[in-house]
N, C-alpha and C. Protein backbone atom coordinates (compact mmCIF):
# COMPACT_ATOMS: atom_id res chain seq x y z
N UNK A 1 20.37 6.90 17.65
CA UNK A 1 20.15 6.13 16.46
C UNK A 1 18.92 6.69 15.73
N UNK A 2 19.16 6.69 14.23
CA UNK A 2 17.83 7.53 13.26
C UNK A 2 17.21 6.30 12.99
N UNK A 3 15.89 5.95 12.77
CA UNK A 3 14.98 5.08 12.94
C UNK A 3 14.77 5.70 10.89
N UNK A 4 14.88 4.99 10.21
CA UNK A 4 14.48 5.20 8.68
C UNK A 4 13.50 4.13 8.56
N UNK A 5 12.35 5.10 8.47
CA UNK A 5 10.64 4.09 8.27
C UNK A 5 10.26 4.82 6.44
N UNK A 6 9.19 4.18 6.14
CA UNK A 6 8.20 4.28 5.41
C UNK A 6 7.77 5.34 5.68
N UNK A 7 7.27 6.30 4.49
CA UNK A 7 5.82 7.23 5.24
C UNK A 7 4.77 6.16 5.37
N UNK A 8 4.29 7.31 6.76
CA UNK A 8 2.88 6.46 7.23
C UNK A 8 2.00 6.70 6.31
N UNK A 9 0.81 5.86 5.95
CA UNK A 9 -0.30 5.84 5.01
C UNK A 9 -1.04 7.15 5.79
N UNK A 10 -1.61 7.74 4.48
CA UNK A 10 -2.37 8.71 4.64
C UNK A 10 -3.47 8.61 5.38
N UNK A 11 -4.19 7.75 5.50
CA UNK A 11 -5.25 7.54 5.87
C UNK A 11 -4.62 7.28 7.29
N UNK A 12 -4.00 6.89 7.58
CA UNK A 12 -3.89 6.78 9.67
C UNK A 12 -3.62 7.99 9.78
N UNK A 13 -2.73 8.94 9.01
CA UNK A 13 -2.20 10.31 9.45
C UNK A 13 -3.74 10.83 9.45
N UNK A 14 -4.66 10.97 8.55
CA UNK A 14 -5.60 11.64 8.81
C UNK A 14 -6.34 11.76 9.72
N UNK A 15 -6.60 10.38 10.01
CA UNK A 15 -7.69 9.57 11.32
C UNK A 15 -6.85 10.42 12.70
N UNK A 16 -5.71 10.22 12.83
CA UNK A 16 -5.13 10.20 14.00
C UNK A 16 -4.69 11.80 14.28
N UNK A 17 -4.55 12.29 13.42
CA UNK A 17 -3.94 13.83 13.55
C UNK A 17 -5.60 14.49 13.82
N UNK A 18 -6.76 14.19 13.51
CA UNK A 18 -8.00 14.74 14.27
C UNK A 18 -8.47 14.44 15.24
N UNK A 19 -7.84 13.26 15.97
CA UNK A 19 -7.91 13.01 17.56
C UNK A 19 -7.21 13.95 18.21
N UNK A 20 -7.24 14.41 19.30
CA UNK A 20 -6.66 15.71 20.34
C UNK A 20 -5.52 14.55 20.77
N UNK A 21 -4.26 15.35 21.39
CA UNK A 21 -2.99 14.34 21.44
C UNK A 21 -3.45 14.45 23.17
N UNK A 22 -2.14 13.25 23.18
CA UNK A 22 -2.45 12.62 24.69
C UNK A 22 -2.73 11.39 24.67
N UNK A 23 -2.99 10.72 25.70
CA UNK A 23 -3.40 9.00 26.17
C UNK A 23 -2.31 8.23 25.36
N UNK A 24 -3.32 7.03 24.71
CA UNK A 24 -2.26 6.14 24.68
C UNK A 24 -2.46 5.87 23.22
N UNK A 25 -1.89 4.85 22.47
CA UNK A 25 -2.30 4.30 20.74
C UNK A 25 -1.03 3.03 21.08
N UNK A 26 -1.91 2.18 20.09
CA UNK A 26 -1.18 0.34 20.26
C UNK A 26 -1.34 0.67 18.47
N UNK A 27 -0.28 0.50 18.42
CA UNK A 27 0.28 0.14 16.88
C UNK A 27 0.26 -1.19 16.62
N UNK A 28 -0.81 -1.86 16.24
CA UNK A 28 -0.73 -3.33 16.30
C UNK A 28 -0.03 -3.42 14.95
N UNK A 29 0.85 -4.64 14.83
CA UNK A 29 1.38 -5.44 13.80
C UNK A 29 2.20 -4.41 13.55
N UNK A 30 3.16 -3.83 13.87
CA UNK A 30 3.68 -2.09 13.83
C UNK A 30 4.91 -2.56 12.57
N UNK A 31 5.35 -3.79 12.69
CA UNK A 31 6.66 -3.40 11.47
C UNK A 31 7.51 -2.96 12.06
N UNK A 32 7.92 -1.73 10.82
CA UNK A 32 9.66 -1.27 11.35
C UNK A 32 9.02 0.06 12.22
N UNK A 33 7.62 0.05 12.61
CA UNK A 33 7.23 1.54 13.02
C UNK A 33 6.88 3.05 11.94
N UNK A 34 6.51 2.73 11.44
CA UNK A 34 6.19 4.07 10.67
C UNK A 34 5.08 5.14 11.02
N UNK A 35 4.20 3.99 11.83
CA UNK A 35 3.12 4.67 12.66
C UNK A 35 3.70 5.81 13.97
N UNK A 36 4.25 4.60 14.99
CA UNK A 36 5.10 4.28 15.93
C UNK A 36 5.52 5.73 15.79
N UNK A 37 6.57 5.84 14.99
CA UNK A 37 7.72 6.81 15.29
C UNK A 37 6.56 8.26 14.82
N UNK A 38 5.64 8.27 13.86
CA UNK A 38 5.23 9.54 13.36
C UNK A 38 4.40 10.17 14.09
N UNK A 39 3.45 9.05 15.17
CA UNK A 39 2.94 9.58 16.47
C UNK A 39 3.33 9.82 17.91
N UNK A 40 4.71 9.65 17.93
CA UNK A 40 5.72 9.24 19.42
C UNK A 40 5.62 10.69 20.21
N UNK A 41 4.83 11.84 19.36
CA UNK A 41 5.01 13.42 20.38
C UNK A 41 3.61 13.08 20.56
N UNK A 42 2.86 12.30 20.19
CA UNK A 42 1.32 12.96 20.44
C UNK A 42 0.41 11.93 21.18
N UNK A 43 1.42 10.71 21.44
CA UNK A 43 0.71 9.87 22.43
C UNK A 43 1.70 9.11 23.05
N UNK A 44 1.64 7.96 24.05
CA UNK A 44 2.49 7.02 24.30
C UNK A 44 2.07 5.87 23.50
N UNK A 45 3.00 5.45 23.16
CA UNK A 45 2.79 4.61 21.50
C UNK A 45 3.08 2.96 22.64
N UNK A 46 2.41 1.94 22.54
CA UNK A 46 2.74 0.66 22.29
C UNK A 46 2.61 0.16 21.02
N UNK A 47 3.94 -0.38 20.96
CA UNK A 47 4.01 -1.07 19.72
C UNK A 47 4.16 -2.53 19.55
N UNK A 48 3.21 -2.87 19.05
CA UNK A 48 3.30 -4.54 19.17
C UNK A 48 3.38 -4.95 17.47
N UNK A 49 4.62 -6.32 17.73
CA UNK A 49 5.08 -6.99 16.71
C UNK A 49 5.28 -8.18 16.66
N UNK A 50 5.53 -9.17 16.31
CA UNK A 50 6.43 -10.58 16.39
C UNK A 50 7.55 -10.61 16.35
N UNK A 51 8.11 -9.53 15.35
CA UNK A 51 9.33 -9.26 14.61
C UNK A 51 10.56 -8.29 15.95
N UNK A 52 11.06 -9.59 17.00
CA UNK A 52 11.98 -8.32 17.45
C UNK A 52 13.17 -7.87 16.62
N UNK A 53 13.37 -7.71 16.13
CA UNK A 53 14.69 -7.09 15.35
C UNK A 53 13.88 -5.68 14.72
N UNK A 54 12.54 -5.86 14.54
CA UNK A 54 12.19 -4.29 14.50
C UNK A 54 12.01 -3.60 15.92
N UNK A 55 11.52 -4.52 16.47
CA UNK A 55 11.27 -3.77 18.14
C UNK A 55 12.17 -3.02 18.68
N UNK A 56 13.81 -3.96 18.67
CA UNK A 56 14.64 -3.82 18.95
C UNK A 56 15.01 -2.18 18.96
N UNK A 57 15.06 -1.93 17.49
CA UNK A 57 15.45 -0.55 17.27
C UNK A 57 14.18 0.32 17.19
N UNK A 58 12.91 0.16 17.84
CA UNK A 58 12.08 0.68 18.38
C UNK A 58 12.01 1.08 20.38
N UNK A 59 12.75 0.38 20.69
CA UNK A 59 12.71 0.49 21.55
C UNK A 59 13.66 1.35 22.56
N UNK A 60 14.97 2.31 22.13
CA UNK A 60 15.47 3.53 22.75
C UNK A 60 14.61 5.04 22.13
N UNK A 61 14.06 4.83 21.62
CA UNK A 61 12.83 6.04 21.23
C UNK A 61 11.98 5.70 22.66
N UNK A 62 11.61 7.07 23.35
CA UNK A 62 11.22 7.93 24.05
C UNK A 62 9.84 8.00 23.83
N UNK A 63 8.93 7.51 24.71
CA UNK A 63 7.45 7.37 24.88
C UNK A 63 6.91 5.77 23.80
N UNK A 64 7.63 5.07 23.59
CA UNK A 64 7.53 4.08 22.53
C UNK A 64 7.95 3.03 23.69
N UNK A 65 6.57 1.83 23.69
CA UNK A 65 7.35 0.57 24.68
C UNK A 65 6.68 -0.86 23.46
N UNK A 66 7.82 -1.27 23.49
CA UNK A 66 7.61 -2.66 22.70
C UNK A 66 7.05 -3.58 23.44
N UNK A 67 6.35 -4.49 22.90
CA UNK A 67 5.64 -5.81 22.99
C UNK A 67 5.74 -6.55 21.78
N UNK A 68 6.66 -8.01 21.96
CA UNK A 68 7.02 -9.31 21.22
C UNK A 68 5.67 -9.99 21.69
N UNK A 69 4.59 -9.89 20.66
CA UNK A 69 3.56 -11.10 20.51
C UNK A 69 3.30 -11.67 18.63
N UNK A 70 3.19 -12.55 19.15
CA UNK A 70 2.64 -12.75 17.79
C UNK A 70 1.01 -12.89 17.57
N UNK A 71 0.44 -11.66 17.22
CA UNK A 71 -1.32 -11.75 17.25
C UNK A 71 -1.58 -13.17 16.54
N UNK A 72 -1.44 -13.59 15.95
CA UNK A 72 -1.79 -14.80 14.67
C UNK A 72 -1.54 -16.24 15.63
N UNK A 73 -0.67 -16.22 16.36
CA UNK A 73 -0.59 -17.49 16.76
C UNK A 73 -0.45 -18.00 18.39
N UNK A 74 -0.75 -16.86 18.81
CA UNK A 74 -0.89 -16.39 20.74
C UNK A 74 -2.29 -16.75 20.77
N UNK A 75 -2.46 -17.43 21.87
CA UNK A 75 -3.50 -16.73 22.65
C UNK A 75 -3.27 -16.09 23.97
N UNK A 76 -2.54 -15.49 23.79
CA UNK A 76 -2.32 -14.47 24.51
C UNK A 76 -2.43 -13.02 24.06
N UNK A 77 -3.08 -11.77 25.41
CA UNK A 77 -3.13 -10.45 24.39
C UNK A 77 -2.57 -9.84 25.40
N UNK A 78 -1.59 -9.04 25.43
CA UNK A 78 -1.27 -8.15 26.45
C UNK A 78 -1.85 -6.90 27.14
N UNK A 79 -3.28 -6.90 25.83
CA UNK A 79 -3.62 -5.54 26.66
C UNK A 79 -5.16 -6.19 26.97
N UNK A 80 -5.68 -7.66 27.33
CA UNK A 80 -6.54 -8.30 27.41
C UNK A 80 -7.52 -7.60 28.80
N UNK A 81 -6.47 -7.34 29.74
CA UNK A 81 -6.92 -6.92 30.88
C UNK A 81 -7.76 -5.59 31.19
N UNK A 82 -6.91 -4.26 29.88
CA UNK A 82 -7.51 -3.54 30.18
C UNK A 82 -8.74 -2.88 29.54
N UNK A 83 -9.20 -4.20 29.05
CA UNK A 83 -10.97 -3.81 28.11
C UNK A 83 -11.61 -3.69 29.23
């Protein structure tokens, strides 16, 4: 399945393409992925949303793992543990 996103904003491509690839990146509030999918060779992407019906088709892409939270109204954080 072809994943049809947005281009990513310039400004994350910039920030992120001068980090050395590898580790990890949390796409918070990710959407349909535009981040997600444009960094999926150069890190392991978590992508966190509210919205599963974007997750959904985020989630057979390869190094990409979804997380259904809603930041705004959780108190819950999934990656709370590993600060």
């Amino acid at each position: 399945m072809k994943i049809i996103v947005s281009e990513p904003s310039s400004w994350i491509k910039k920030i992120i393409y001068s980090i050395e690839p590898g580790g990890n990146l949390i796409d918070i509030a990710c959407g349909q992925g535009r981040h997600s999918v444009e960094f999926v060779n150069r890190y392991k992407i978590f992508a966190v949303d509210k919205n599963k019906k974007f997750l959904k088709e985020l989630e057979s892409i390869k190094n990409i793992k979804t997380i259904n939270e809603d930041l705004e109204n959780s108190f819950k954080w999934s990656f709370k543990e590993k600060v």
